[in-house]
Protein backbone atom coordinates (compact mmCIF):
# COMPACT_ATOMS: atom_id res chain seq x y z
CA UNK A 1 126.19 93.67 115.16
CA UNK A 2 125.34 90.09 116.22
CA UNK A 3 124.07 87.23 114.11
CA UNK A 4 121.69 87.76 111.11
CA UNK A 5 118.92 85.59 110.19
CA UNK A 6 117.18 86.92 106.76
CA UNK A 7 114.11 84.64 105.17
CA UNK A 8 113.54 84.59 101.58
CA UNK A 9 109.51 83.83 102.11
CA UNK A 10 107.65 81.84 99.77
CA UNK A 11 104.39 79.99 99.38
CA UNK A 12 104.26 77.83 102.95
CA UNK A 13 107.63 77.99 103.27
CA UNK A 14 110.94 80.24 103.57
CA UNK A 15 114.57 79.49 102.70
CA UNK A 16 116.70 80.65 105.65
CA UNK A 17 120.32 81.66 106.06
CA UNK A 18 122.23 82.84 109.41
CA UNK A 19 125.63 85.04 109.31
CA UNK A 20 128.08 85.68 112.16
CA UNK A 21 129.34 89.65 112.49
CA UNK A 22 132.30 88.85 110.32
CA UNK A 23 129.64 88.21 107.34
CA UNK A 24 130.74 84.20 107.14
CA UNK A 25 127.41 82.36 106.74
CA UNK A 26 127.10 79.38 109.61
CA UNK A 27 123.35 77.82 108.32
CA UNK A 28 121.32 77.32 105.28
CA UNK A 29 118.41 75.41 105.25
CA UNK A 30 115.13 76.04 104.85
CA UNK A 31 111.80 76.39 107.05
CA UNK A 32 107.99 74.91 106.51
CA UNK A 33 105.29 77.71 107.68
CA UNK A 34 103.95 74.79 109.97
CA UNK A 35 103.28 74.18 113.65
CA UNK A 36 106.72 71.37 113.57
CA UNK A 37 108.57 74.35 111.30
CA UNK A 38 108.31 76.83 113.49
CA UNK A 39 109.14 75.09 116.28
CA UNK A 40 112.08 74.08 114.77
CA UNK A 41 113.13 77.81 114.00
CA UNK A 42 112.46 78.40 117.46
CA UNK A 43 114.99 76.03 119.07
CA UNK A 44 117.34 77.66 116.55
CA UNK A 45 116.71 81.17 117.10
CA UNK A 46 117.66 80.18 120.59
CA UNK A 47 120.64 78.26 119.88
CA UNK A 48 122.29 81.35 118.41
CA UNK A 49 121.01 83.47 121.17
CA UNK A 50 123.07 81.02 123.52
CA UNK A 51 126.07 81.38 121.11
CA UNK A 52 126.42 85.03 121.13
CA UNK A 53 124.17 86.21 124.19
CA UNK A 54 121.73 87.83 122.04
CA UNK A 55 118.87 87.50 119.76
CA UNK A 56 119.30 87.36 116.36
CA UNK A 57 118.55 90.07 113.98
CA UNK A 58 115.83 88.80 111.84
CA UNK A 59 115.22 90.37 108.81
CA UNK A 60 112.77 89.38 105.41
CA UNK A 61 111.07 90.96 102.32
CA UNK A 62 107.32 91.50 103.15
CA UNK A 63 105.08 89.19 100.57
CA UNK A 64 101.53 89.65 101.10
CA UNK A 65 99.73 86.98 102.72
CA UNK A 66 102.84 84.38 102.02
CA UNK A 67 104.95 86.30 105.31
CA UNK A 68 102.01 86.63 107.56
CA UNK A 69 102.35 83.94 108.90
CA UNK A 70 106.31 84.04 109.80
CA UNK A 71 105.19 87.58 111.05
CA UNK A 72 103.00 86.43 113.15
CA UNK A 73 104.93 83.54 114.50
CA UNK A 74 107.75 86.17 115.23
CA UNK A 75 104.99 88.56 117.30
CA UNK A 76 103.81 86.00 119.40
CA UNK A 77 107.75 84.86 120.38
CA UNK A 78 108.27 88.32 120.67
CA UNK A 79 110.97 88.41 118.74
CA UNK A 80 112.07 91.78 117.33
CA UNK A 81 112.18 91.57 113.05
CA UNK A 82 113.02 94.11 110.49
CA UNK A 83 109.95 93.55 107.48
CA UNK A 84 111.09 95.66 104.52
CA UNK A 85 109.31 96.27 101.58
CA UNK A 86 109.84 94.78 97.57
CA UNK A 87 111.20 97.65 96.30
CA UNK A 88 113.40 98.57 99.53
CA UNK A 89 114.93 94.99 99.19
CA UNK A 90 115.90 95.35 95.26
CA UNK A 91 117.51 98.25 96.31
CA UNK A 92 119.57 97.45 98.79
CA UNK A 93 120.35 94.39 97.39
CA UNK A 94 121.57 95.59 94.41
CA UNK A 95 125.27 94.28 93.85
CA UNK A 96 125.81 95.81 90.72
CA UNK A 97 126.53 92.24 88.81
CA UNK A 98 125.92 92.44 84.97
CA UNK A 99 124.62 88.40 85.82
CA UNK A 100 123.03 87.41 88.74
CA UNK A 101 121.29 83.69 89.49
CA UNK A 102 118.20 84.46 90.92
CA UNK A 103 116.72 81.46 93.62
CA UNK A 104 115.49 81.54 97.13
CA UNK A 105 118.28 80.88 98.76
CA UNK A 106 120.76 83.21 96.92
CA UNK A 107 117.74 86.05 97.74
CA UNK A 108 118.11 85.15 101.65
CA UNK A 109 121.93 85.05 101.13
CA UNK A 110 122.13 88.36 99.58
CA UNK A 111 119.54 89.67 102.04
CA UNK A 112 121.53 88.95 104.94
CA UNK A 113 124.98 90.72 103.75
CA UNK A 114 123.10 93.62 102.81
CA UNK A 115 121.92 94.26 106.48
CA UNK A 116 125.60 94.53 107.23
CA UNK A 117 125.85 97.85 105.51
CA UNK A 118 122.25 98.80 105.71
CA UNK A 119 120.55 99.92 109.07
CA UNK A 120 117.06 99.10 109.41
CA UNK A 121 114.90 99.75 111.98
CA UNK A 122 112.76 97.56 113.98
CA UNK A 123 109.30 96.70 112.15
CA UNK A 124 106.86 98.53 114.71
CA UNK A 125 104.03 95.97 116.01
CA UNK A 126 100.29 97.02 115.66
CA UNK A 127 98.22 96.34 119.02
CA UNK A 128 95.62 93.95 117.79
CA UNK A 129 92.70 97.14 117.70
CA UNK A 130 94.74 98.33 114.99
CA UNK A 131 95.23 95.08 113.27
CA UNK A 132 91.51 94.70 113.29
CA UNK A 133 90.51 98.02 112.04
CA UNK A 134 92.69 97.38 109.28
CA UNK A 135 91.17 94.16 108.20
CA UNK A 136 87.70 95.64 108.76
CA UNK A 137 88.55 98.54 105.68
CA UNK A 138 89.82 95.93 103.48
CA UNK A 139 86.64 94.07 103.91
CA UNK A 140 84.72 97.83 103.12
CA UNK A 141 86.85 98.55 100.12
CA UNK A 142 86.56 94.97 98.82
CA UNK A 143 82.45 95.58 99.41
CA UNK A 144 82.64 98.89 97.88
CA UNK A 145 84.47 97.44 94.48
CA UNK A 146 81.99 94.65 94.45
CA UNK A 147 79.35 96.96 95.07
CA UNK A 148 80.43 99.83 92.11
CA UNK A 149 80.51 96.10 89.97
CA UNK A 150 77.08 95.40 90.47
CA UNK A 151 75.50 99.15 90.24
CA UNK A 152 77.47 99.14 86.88
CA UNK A 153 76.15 95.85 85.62
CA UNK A 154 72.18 97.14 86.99
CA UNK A 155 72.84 100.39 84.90
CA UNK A 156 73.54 98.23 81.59
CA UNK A 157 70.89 95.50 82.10
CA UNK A 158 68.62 99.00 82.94
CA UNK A 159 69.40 100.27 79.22
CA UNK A 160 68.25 97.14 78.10
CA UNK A 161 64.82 97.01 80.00
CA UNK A 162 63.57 100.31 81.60
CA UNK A 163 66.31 103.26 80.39
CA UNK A 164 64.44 106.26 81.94
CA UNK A 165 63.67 104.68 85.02
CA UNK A 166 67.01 106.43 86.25
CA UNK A 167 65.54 109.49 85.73
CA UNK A 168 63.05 109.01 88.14
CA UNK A 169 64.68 107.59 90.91
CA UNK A 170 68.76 108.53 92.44
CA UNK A 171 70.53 105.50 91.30
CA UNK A 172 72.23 105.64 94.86
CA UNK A 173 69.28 105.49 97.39
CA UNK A 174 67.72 102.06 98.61
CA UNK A 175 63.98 103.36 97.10
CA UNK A 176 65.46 103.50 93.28
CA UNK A 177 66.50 99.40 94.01
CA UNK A 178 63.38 98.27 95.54
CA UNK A 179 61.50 99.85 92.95
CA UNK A 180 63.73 97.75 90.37
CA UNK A 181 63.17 94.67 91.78
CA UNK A 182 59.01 95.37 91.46
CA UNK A 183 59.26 96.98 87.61
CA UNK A 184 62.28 96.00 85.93
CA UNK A 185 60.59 96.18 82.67
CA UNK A 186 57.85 99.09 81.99
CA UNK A 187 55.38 96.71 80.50
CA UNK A 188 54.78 95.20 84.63
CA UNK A 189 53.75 99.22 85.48
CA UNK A 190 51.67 100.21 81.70
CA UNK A 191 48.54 97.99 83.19
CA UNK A 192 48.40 99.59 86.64
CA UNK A 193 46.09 102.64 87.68
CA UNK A 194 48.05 106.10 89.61
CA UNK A 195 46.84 104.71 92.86
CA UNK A 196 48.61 101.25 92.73
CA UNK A 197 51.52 102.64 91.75
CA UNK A 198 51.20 105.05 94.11
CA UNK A 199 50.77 103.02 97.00
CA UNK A 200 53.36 100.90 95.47
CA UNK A 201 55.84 104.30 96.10
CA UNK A 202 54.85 105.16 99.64
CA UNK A 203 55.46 101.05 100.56
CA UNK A 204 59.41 100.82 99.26
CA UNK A 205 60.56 104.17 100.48
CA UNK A 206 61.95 104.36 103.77
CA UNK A 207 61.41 107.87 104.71
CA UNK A 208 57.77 107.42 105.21
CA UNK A 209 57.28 109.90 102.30
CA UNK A 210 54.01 111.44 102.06
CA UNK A 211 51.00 110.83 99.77
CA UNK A 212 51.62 114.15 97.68
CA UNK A 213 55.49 113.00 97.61
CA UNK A 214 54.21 109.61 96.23
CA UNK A 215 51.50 110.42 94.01
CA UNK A 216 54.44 112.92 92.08
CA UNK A 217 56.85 110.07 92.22
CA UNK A 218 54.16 107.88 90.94
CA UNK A 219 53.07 109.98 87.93
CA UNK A 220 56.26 110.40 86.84
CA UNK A 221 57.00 106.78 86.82
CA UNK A 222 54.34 106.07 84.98
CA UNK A 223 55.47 108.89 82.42
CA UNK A 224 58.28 107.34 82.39
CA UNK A 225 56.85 103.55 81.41
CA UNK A 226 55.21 105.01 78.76
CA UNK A 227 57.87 106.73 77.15
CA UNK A 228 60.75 103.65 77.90
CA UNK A 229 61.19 102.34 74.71
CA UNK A 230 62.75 99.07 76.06
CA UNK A 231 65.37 96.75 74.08
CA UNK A 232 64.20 93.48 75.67
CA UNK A 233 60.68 91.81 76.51
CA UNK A 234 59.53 91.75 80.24
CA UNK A 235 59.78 87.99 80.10
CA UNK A 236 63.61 88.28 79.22
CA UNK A 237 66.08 86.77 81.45
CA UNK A 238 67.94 89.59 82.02
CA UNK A 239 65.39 91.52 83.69
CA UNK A 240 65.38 88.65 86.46
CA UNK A 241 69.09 89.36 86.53
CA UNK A 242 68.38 92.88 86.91
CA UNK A 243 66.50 92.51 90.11
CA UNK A 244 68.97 90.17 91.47
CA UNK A 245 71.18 92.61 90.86
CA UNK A 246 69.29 95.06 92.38
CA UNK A 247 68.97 92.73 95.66
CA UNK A 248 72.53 92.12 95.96
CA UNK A 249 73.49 96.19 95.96
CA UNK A 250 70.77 96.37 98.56
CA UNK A 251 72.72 93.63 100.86
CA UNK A 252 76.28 95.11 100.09
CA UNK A 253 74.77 98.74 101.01
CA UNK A 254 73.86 96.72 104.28
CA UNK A 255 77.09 94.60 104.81
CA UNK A 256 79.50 98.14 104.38
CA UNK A 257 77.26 99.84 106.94
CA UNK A 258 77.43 97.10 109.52
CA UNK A 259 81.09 96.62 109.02
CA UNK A 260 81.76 101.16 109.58
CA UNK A 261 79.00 100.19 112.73
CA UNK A 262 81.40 97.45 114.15
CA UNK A 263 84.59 99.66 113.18
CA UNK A 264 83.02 102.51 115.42
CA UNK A 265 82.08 100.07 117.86
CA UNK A 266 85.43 99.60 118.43
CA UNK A 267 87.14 103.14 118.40
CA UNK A 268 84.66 104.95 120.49
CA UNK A 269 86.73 105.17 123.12
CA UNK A 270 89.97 106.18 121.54
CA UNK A 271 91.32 109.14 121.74
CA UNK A 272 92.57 109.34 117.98
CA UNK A 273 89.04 108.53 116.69
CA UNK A 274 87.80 111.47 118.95
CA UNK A 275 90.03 113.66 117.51
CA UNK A 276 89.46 112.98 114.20
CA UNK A 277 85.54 113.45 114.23
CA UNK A 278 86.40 116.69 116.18
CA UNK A 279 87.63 118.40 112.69
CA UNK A 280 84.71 119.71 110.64
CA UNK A 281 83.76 117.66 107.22
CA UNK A 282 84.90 114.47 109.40
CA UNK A 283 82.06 111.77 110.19
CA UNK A 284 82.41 108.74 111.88
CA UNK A 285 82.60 106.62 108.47
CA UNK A 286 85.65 108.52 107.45
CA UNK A 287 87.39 109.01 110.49
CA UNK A 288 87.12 104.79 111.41
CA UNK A 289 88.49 104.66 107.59
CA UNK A 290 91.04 106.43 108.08
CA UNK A 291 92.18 105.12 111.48
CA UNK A 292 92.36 101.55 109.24
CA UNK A 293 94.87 102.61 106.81
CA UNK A 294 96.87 104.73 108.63
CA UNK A 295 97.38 102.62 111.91
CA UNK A 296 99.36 104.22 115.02
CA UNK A 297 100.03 107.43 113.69
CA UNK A 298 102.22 107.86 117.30
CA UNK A 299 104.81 105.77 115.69
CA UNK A 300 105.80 107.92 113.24
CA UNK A 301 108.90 109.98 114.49
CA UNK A 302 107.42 113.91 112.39
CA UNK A 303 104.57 114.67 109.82
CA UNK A 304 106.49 113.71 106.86
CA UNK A 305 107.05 110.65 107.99
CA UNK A 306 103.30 110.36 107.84
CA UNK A 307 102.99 111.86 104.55
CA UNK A 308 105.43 109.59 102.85
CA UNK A 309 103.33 106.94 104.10
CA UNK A 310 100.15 108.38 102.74
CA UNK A 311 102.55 108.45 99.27
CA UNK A 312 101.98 112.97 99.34
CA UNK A 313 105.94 113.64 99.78
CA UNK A 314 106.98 115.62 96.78
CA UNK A 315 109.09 113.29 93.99
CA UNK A 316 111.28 115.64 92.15
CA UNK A 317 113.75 115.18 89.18
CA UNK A 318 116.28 117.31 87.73
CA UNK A 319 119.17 116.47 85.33
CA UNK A 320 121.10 118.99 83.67
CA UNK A 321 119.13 121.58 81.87
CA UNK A 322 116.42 118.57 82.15
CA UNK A 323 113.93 119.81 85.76
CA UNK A 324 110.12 118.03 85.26
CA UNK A 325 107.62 119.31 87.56
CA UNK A 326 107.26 118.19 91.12
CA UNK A 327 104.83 115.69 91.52
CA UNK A 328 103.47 113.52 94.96
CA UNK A 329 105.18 110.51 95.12
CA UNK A 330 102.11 107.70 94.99
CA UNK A 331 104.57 105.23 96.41
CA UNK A 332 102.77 105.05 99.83
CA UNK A 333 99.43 103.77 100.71
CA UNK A 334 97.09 104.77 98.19
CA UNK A 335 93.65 103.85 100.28
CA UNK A 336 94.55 106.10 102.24
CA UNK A 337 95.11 108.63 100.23
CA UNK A 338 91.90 108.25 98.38
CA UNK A 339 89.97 108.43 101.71
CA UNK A 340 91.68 111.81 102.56
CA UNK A 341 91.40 113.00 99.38
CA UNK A 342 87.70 112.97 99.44
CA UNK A 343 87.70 114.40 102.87
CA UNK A 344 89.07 117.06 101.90
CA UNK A 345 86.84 117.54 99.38
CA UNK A 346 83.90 116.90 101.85
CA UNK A 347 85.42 119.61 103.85
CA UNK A 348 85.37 122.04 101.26
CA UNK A 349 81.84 121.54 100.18
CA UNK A 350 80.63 122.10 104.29
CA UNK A 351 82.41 125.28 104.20
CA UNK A 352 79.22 127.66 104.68
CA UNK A 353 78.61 126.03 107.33
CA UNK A 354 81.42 124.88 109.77
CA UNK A 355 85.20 126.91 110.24
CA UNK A 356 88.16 124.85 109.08
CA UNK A 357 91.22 125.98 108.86
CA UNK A 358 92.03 123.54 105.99
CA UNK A 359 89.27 125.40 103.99
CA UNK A 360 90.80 128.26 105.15
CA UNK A 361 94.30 127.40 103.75
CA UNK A 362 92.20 126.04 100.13
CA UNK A 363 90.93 129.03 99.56
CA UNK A 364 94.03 130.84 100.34
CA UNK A 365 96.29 128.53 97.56
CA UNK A 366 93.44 129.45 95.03
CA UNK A 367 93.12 132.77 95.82
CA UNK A 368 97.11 133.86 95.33
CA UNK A 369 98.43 135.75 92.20
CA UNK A 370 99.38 132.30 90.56
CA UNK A 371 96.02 130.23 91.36
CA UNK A 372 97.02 126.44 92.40
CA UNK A 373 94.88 123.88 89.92
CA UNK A 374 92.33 122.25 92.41
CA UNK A 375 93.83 118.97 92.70
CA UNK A 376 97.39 120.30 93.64
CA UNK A 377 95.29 122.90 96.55
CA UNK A 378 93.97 119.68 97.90
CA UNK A 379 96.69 117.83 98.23
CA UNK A 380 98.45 120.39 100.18
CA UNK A 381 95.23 120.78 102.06
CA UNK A 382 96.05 116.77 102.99
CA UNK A 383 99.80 117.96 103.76
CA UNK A 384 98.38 120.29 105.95
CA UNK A 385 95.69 118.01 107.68
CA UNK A 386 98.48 115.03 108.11
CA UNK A 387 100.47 117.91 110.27
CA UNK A 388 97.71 119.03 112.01
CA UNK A 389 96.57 115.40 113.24
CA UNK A 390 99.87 114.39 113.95
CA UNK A 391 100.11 117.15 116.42
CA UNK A 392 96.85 116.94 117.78
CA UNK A 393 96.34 113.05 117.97
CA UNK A 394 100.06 113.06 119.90
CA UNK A 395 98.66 114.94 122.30
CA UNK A 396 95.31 113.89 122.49
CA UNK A 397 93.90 117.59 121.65
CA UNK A 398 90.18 117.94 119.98
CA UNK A 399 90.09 120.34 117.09
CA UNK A 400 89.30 123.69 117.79
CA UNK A 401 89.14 127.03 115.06
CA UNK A 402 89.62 129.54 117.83
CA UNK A 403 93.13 127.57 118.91
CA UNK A 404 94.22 126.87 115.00
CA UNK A 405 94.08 129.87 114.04
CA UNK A 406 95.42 131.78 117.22
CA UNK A 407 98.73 129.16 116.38
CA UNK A 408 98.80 129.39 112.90
């Protein structure tokens, strides 16, 4: 092994230590995250490279946003870099001391000796498509949490001011909020005849509904003002709240569909989004989703690979007469495995109308002598999709029944 250089990162900077092959540490010092800093780590890097013929091997504990920028400084040098994970790091750092100081630069220290006995593998680099797609789902789930924040706070201010308007109206379609924002209290709807409020209807849906449509819609709102027994007064601050609320699910409902627009913008022409919208119950939402979390899937080596990534590898424990029931591990990414949890679901609920072998294999777990409990069938349905896509995305082969089946 040549030279090791491991980083303790913190906060716009990272303590830094460098260690021959015979474990002796030659440097430690420390870096700034800056333009000068990592120019400075630069002409050392290459000052051991001249010492031993060799690059360095560069190793540090991922920390969110704080190593990004080390990582990135590393890519665009390309110089190779082992990233390891929190928990991977306590591990293999562990030196079984009762008493251990804990600072930066004992961290990097003990980091370094442990890739002695420890073999890591290269971090794999994401093209930059991949990089993007990822930060385009983060910006859709952190939409999506704001959004559920908002419907939740237009359901309670709702209580308050019109409580059976939600009977009326799906909570989730664009017509129930533009409606809010024109009655948010049932007194603004008591004074108006069927035909205003009808017209009112037809105007704030977008499917073009038709008159009959609208005059039933209409009738029942107005059933519904009349019987709203409301717990504020229509002049009540809150109900203004309520329709800004209303406005600002209407532009995050707007925002998440632009950004899954852009993100299938920009796979369209890759094979592994092709072959994901080839498997029934997959739409282009999903499939763009799951391209985001899950990255290259062609540099995992085998399928459970994948699925200890997705966090579905079975965790099992047994001690003496002690054996707890096998569970999924959850250590891996859990995005992901809420977005393939769901399609799964999705699958299942298309199943009268497409062929899917992952339905197929549902039904089968449920159906045995010893029915699987509906969560654990679709997990293994996941299981089952990871090895399937794995194979197929490898090889750039669309989903086919006919071909699944005939090789099942």
């Amino acid at each position: 092994m040549s030279y090791v250089m491991a980083f303790d990162v913190s906060m716009g900077k990272s303590a830094v230590v460098i260690y021959d092959d015979n474990q002796q540490c030659h440097y430690e010092g420390e870096v700034e995250h800056t333009t000068v800093g990592f120019r400075s780590l630069k002409e050392q890097i290459n000052l051991v490279r001249k010492l031993d013929g060799q690059l360095p091997e560069i190793v540090f504990e991922a920390t969110g946003v704080y190593s990004q920028g080390l990582e990135r400084f590393l890519q665009n040098e390309q110089y190779p870099y082992s990233r390891i994970n929190p928990l991977q790091a306590k591990l293999q750092m562990a030196t079984g001391s009762m008493r251990r100081h804990k600072t930066d630069i004992s961290d990097a220290h003990e980091l370094a000796k442990s890739h002695f006995k420890t073999e890591r593998n290269k971090t794999y680099v994401h093209e930059e498509y991949f990089e993007q797609m990822r930060a385009l789902g983060r910006y859709y789930d952190d939409l999506e949490h704001e959004s559920r924040q908002y419907a939740n706070r237009l359901h309670a201010f709702l209580q308050l001011s019109f409580p059976l308007l939600e009977d009326v109206f799906s909570r989730s379609s664009l017509h129930f909020l533009q409606i809010v924002q024109h009655y948010p209290h049932p007194d603004l709807i008591k004074g108006l005849s069927l035909e205003e409020i009808q017209s009112r209807v037809k105007e704030t849906s977008l499917k073009n509904i038709s008159l009959q449509q609208a005059e039933k819609k209409a009738a029942l709102l107005l059933a519904a003002a009349e019987n709203s027994y409301p717990a504020i007064q229509a002049t009540d601050v809150r109900c203004q709240h309520l329709k800004e609320c209303a406005q600002r699910v209407k532009e995050l409902k707007r925002q998440k569909k632009e950004i899954i627009k852009q993100m299938v913008q920009l796979s369209k022409e890759r094979s592994d989004f092709q072959v994901l919208i080839s498997f029934p119950g997959i739409g282009e939402a999903t499939a763009v989703r799951i391209i985001g979390e899950l990255g290259d899937i062609r540099r995992f080596q085998n399928n459970k690979q994948v699925n200890a990534y997705a966090g579905i590898d079975i965790q099992r424990y047994q001690s003496g007469k002690l054996h707890y029931q096998d569970r999924i591990n959850k250590r891996g990414n859990r995005r992901l495995r809420k977005i393939l949890y769901f399609m799964v679901i999705s699958m299942i609920s298309l199943r009268k109308r497409t062929q899917n072998t992952i339905v197929d294999y549902y039904d089968q777990l449920k159906k045995q002598p010893q029915s699987k409990p509906h969560k654990v069938a679709v997990i293994a349905c996941v299981n089952k999709f990871l090895k399937v896509a794995f194979h197929l995305i490898q090889h750039s082969i669309p989903y086919n029944y006919a071909f699944a089946m005939a090789s099942a």
